[in-house]
C-alpha atoms as a PDB file:
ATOM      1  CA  UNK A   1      53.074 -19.562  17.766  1.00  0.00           C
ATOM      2  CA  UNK A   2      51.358 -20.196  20.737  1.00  0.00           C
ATOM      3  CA  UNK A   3      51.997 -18.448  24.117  1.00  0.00           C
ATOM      4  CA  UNK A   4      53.121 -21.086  26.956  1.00  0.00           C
ATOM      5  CA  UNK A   5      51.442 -19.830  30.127  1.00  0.00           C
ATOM      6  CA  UNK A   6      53.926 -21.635  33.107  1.00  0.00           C
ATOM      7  CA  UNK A   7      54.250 -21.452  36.635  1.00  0.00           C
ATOM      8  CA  UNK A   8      57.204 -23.091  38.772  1.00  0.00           C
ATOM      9  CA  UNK A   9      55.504 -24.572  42.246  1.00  0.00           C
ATOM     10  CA  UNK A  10      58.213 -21.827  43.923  1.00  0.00           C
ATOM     11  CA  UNK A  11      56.941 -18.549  42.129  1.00  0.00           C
ATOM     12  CA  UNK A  12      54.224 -16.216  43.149  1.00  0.00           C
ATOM     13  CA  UNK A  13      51.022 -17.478  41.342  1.00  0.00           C
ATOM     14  CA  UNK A  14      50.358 -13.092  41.002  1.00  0.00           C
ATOM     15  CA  UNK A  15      53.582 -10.961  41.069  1.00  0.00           C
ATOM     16  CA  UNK A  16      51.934  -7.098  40.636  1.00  0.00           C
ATOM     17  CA  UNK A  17      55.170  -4.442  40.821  1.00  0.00           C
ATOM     18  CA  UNK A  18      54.084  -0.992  41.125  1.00  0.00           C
ATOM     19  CA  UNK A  19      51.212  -0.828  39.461  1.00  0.00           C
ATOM     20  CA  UNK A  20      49.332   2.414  38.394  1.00  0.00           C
ATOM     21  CA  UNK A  21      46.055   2.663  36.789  1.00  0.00           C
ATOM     22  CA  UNK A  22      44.456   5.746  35.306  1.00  0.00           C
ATOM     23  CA  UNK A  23      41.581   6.757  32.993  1.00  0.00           C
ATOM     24  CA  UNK A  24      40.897  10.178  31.491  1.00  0.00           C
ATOM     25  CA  UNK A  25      37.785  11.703  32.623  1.00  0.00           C
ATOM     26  CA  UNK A  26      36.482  15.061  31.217  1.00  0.00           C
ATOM     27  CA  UNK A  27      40.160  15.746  29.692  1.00  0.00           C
ATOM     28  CA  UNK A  28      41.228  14.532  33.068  1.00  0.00           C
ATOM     29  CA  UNK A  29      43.092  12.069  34.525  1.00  0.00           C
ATOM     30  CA  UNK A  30      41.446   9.859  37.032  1.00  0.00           C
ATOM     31  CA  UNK A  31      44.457   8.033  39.478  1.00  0.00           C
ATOM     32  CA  UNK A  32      42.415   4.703  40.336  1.00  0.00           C
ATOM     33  CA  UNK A  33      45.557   2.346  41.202  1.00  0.00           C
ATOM     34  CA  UNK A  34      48.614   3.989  42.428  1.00  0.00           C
ATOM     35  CA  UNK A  35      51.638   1.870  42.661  1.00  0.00           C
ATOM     36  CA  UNK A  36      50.104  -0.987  43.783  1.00  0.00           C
ATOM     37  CA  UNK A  37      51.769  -4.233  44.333  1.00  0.00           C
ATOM     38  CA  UNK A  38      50.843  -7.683  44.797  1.00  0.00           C
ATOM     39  CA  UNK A  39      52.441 -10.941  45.545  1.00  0.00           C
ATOM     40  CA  UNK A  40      50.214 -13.957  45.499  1.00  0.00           C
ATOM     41  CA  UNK A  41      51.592 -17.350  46.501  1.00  0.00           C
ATOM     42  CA  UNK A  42      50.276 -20.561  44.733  1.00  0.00           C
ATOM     43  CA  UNK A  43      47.199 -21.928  47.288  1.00  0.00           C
ATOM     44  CA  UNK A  44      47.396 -18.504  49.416  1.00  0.00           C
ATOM     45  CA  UNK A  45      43.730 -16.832  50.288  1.00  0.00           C
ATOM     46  CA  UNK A  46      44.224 -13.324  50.176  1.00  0.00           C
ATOM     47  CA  UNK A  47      41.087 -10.514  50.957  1.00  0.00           C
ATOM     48  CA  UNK A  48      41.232  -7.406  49.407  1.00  0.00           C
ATOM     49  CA  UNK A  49      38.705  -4.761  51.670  1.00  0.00           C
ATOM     50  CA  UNK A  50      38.275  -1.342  51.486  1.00  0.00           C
ATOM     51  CA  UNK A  51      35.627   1.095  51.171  1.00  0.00           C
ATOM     52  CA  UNK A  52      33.826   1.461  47.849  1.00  0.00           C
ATOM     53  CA  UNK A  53      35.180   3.173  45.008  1.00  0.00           C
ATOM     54  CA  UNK A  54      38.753   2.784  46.389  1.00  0.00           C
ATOM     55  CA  UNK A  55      39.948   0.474  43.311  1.00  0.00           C
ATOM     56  CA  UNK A  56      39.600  -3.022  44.619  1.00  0.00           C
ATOM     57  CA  UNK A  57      37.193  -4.372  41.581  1.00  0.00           C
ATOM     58  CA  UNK A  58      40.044  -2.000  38.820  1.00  0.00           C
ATOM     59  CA  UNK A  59      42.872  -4.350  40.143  1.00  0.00           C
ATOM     60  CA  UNK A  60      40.730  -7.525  40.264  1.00  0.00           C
ATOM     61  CA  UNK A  61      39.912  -6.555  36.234  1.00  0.00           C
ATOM     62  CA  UNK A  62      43.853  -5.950  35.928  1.00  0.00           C
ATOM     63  CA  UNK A  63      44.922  -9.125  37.571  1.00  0.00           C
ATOM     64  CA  UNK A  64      42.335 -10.676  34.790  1.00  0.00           C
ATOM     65  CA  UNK A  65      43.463  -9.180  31.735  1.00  0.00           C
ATOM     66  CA  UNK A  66      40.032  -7.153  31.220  1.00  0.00           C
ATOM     67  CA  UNK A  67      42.149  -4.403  31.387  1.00  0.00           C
ATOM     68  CA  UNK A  68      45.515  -3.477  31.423  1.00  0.00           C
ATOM     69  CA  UNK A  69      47.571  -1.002  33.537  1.00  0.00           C
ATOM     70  CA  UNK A  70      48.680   2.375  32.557  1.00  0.00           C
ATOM     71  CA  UNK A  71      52.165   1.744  33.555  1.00  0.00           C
ATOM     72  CA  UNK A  72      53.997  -0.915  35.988  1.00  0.00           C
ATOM     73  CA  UNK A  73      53.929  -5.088  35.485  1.00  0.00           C
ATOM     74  CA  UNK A  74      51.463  -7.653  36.139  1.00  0.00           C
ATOM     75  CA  UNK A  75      52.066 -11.220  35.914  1.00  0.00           C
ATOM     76  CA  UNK A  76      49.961 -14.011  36.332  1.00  0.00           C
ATOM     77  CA  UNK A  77      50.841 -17.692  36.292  1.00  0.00           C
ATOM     78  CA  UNK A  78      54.415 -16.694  34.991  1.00  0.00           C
ATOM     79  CA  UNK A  79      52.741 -14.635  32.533  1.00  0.00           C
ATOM     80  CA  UNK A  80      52.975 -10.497  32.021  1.00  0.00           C
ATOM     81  CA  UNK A  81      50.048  -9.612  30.911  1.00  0.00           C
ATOM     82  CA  UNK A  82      50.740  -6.306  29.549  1.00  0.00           C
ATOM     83  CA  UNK A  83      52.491  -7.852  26.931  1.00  0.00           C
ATOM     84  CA  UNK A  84      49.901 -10.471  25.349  1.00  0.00           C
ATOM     85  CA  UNK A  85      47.528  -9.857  22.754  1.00  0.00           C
ATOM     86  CA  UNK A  86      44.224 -10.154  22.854  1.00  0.00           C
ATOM     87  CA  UNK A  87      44.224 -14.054  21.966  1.00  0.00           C
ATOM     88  CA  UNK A  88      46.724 -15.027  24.730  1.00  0.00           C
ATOM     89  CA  UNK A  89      45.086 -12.833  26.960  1.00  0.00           C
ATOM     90  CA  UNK A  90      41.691 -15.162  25.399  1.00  0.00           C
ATOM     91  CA  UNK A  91      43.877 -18.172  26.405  1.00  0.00           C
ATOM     92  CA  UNK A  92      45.252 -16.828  29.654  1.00  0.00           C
ATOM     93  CA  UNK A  93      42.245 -16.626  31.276  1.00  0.00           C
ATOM     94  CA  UNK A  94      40.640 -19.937  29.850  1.00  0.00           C
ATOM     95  CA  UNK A  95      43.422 -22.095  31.325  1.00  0.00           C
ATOM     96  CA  UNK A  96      44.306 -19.841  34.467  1.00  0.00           C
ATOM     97  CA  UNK A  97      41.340 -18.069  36.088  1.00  0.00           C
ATOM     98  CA  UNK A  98      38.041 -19.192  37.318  1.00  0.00           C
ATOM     99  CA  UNK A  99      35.855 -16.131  38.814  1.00  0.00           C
ATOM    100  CA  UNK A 100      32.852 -15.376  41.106  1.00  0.00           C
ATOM    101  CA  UNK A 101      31.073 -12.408  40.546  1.00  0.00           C
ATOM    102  CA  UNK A 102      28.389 -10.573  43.044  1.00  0.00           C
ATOM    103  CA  UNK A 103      25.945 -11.135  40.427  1.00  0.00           C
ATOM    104  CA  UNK A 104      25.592 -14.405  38.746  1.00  0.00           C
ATOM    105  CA  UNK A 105      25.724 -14.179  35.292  1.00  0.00           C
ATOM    106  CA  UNK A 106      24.346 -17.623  34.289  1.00  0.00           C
ATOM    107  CA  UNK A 107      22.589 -18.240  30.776  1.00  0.00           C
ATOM    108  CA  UNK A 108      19.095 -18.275  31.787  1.00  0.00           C
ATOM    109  CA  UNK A 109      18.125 -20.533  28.912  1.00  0.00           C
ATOM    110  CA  UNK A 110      20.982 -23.237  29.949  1.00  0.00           C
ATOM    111  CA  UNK A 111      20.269 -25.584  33.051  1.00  0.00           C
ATOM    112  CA  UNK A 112      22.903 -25.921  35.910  1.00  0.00           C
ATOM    113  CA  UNK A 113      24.376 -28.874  33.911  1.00  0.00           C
ATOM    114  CA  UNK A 114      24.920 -27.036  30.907  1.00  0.00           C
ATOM    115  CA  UNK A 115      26.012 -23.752  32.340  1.00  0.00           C
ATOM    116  CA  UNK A 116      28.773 -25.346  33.978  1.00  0.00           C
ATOM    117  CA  UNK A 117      29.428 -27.620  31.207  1.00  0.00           C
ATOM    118  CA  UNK A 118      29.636 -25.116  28.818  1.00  0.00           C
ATOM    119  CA  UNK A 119      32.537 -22.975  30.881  1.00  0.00           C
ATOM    120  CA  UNK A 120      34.717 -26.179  30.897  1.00  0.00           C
ATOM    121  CA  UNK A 121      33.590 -26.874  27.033  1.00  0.00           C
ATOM    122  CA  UNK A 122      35.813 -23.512  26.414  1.00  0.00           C
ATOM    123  CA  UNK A 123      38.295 -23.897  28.963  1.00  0.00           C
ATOM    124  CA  UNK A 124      39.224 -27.375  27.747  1.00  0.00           C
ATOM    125  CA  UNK A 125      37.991 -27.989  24.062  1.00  0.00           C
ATOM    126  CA  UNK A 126      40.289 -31.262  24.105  1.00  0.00           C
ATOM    127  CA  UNK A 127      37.682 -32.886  26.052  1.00  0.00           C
ATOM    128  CA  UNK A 128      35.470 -35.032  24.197  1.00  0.00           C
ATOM    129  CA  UNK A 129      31.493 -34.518  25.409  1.00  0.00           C
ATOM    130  CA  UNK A 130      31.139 -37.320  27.741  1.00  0.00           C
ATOM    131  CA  UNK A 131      33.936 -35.909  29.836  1.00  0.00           C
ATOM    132  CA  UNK A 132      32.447 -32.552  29.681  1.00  0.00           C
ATOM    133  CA  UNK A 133      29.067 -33.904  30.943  1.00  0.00           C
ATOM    134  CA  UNK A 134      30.473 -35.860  33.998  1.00  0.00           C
ATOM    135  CA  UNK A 135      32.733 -33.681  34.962  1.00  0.00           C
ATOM    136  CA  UNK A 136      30.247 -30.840  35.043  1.00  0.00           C
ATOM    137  CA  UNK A 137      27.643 -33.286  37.007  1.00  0.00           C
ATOM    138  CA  UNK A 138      30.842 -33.716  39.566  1.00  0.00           C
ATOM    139  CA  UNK A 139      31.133 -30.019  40.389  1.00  0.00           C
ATOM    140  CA  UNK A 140      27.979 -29.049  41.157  1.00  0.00           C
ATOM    141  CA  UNK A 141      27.719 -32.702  42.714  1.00  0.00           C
ATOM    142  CA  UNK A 142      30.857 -31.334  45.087  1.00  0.00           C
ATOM    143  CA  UNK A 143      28.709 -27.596  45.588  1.00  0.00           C
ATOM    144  CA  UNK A 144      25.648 -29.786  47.122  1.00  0.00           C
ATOM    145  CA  UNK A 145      23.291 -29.726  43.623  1.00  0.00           C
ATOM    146  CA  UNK A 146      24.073 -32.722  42.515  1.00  0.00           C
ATOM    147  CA  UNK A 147      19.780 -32.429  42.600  1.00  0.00           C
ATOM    148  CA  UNK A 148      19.293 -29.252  40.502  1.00  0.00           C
ATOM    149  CA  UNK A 149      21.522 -30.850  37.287  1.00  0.00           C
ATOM    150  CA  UNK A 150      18.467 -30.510  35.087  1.00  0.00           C
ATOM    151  CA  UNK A 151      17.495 -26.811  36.911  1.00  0.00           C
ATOM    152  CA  UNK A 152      17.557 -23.170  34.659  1.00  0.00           C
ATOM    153  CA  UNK A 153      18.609 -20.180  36.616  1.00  0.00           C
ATOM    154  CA  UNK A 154      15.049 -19.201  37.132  1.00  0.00           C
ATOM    155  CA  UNK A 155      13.679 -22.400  39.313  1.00  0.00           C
ATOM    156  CA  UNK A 156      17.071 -21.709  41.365  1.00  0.00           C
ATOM    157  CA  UNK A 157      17.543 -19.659  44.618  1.00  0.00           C
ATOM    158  CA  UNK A 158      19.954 -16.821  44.919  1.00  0.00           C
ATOM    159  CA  UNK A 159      22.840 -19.158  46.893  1.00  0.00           C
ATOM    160  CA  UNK A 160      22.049 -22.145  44.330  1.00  0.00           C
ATOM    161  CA  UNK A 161      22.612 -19.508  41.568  1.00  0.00           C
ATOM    162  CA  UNK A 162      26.302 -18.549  43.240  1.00  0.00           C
ATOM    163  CA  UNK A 163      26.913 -22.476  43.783  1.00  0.00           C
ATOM    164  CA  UNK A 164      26.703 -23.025  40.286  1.00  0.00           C
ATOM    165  CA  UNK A 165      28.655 -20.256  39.363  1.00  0.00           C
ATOM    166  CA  UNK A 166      31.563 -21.309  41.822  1.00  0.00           C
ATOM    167  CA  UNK A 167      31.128 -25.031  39.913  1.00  0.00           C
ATOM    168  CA  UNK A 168      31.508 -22.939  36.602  1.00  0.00           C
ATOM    169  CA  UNK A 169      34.864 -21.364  38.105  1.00  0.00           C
ATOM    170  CA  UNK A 170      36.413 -23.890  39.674  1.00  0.00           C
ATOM    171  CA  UNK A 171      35.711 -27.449  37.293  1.00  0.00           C
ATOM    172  CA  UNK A 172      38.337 -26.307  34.967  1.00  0.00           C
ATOM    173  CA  UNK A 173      40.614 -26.743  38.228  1.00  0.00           C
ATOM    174  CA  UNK A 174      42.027 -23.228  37.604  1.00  0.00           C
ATOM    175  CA  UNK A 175      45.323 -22.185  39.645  1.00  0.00           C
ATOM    176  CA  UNK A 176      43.542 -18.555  40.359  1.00  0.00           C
ATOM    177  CA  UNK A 177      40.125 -17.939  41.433  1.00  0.00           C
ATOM    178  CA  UNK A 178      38.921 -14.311  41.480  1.00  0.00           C
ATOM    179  CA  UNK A 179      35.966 -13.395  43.712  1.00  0.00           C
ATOM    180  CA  UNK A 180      34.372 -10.248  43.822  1.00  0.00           C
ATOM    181  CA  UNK A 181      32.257  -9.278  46.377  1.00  0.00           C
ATOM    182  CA  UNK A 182      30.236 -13.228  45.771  1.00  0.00           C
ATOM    183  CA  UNK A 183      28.494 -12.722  49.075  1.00  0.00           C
ATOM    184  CA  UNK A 184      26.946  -9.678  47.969  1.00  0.00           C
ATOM    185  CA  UNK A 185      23.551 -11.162  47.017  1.00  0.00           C
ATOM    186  CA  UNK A 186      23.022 -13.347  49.817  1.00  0.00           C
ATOM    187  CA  UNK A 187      21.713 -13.095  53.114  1.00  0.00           C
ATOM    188  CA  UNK A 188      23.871 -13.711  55.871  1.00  0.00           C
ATOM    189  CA  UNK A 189      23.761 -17.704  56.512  1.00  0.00           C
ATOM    190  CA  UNK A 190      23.513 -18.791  52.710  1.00  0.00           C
ATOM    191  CA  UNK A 191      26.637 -16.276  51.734  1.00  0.00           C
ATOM    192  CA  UNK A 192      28.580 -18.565  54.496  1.00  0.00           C
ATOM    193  CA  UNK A 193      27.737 -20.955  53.251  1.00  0.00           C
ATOM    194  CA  UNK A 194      28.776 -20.117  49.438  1.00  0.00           C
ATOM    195  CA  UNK A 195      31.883 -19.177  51.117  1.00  0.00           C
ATOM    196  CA  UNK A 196      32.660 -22.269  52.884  1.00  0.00           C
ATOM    197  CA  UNK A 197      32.430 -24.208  49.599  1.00  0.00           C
ATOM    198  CA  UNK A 198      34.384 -22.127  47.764  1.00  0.00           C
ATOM    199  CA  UNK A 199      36.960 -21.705  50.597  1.00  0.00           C
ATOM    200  CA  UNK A 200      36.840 -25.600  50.988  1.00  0.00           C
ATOM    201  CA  UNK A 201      37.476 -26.079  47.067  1.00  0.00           C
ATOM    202  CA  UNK A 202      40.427 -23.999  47.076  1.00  0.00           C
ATOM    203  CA  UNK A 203      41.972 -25.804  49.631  1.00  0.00           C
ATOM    204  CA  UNK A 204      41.134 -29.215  47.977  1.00  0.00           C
ATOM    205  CA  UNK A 205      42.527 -28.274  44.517  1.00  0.00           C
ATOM    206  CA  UNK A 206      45.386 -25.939  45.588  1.00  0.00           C
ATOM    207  CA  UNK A 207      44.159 -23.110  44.429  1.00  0.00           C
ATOM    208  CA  UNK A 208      45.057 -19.572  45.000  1.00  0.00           C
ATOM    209  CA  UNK A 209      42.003 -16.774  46.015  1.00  0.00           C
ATOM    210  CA  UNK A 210      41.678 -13.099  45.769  1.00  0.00           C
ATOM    211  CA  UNK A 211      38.475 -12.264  46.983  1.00  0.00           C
ATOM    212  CA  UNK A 212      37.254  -8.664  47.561  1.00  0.00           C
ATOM    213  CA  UNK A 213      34.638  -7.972  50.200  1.00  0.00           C
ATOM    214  CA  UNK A 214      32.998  -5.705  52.274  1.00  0.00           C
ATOM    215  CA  UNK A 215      32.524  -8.181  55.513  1.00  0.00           C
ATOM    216  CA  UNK A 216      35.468  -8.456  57.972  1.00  0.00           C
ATOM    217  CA  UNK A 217      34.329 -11.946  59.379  1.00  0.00           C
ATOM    218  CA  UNK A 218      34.880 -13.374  55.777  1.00  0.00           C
ATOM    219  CA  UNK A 219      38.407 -11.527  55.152  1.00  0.00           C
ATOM    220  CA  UNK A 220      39.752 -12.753  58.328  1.00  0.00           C
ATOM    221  CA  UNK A 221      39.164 -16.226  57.116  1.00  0.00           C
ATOM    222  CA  UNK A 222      41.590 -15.157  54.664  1.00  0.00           C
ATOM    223  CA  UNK A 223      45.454 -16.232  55.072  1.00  0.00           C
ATOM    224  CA  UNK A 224      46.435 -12.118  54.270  1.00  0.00           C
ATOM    225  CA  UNK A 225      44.087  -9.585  54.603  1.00  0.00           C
ATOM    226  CA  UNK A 226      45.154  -6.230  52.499  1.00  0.00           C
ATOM    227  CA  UNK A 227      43.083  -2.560  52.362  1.00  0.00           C
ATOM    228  CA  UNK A 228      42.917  -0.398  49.530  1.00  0.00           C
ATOM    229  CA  UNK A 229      42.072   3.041  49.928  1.00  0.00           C
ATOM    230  CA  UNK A 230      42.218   5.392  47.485  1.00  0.00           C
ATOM    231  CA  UNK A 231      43.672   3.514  44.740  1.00  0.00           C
ATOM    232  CA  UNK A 232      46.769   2.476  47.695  1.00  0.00           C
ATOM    233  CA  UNK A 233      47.070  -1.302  48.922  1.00  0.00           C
ATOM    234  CA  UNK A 234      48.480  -2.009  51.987  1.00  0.00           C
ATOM    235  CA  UNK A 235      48.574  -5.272  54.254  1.00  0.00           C
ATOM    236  CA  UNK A 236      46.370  -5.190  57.310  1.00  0.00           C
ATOM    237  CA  UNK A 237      46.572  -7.914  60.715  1.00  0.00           C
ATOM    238  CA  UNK A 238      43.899 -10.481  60.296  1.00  0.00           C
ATOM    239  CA  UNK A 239      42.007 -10.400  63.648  1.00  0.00           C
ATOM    240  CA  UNK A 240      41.002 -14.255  64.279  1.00  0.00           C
END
């Protein structure tokens, strides 16, 4: 039987209780998440900063189900992801996540169209082609290519490569978007402008961002800003 994935409008859309995280290095054990816990509201914009190699992208790969904690709970979208198999964690993240990574990761032999087409092709096979097609077309139409349909990867610049991977995560209309350093790449003005799409998306649709970044102009933007350092999360004023 199939896992239901739910989530009541009052519940935390990420509810992370003291989380650890370890791997075993040399014989030894490496502590990369200690007790860490997380409460995400549905629609809240939460920054995760903190130097690197403190754990932020090891809890963004938890809260995905790429990897699962050593001990402690993680639930996402009223699910707890330590215990779903492999195939609900398959179907978890098809109908629950949308993410931005620093690098791209587009199929350089698909065009904008079809890159973003195919990531809502797997998210939501009941969709019959035609659907597919225009609503694809409509996401990168509401990222500002509505132009570059027909353009591969390689005839694209870096920010119109991170536009239509922000289409890619967000046409499935995903309660959770996970963003991991998607700035990274781009200069200065064309990273805020990635981020005021994406930003402005989340908003429209309702929903919920944990993005992890290095600049503390973009995390203030967030609603919470927390800090990881070594492998600990704590909440940090956002200075406006």
């Amino acid at each position: 039987m199939e896992t239901v994935l739910v989530n009541t409008s009052d519940a935390p859309i990420i509810d992370a209780r003291d989380v650890n995280y370890s791997l075993e290095i040399a014989g030894r054990p490496l502590h990369i998440l200690k007790k860490v816990s997380l409460r995400v509201a549905p629609a809240e914009v939460v920054a995760i900063v903190g130097p690197s190699g403190s754990g932020k992208t090891s809890l963004l790969m938890l809260l995905a189900g790429l990897e699962r904690a050593t001990s402690g709970t993680v639930t996402v979208n009223g699910a707890e992801l330590g215990g779903l198999g492999e195939d609900d964690l398959a179907r978890f993240r098809r109908k629950t996540l949308g993410i931005v990574f620093q690098s791209f990761h587009l199929i350089p032999s698909l065009s904008a169209h079809d890159n973003v087409g195919l990531a809502l092709e797997i998210a939501a096979p009941e969709l019959s082609m035609s659907q597919i097609r225009e609503k694809a077309a409509a996401a990168l139409v509401a990222v500002g290519l509505g132009d570059r349909l027909d353009h591969r990867p390689s005839a694209l610049s870096g920010g119109e490569q991170q536009r239509v991977g922000l289409a890619r995560a967000m046409v499935a209309n995903p309660p959770l978007l996970l963003a991991d350093e998607p700035t990274g790449n781009l200069d200065q003005r064309t990273g805020a402008l990635v981020v005021d799409l994406m930003f402005d998306l989340a908003r429209k649709q309702g929903t919920a961002v944990v993005l992890i970044t290095h600049d503390p102009a973009l995390a203030a933007r967030a609603d919470r800003v927390l800090t990881m350092t070594v492998g600990e999360l704590v909440e940090t004023p956002v200075v406006r």
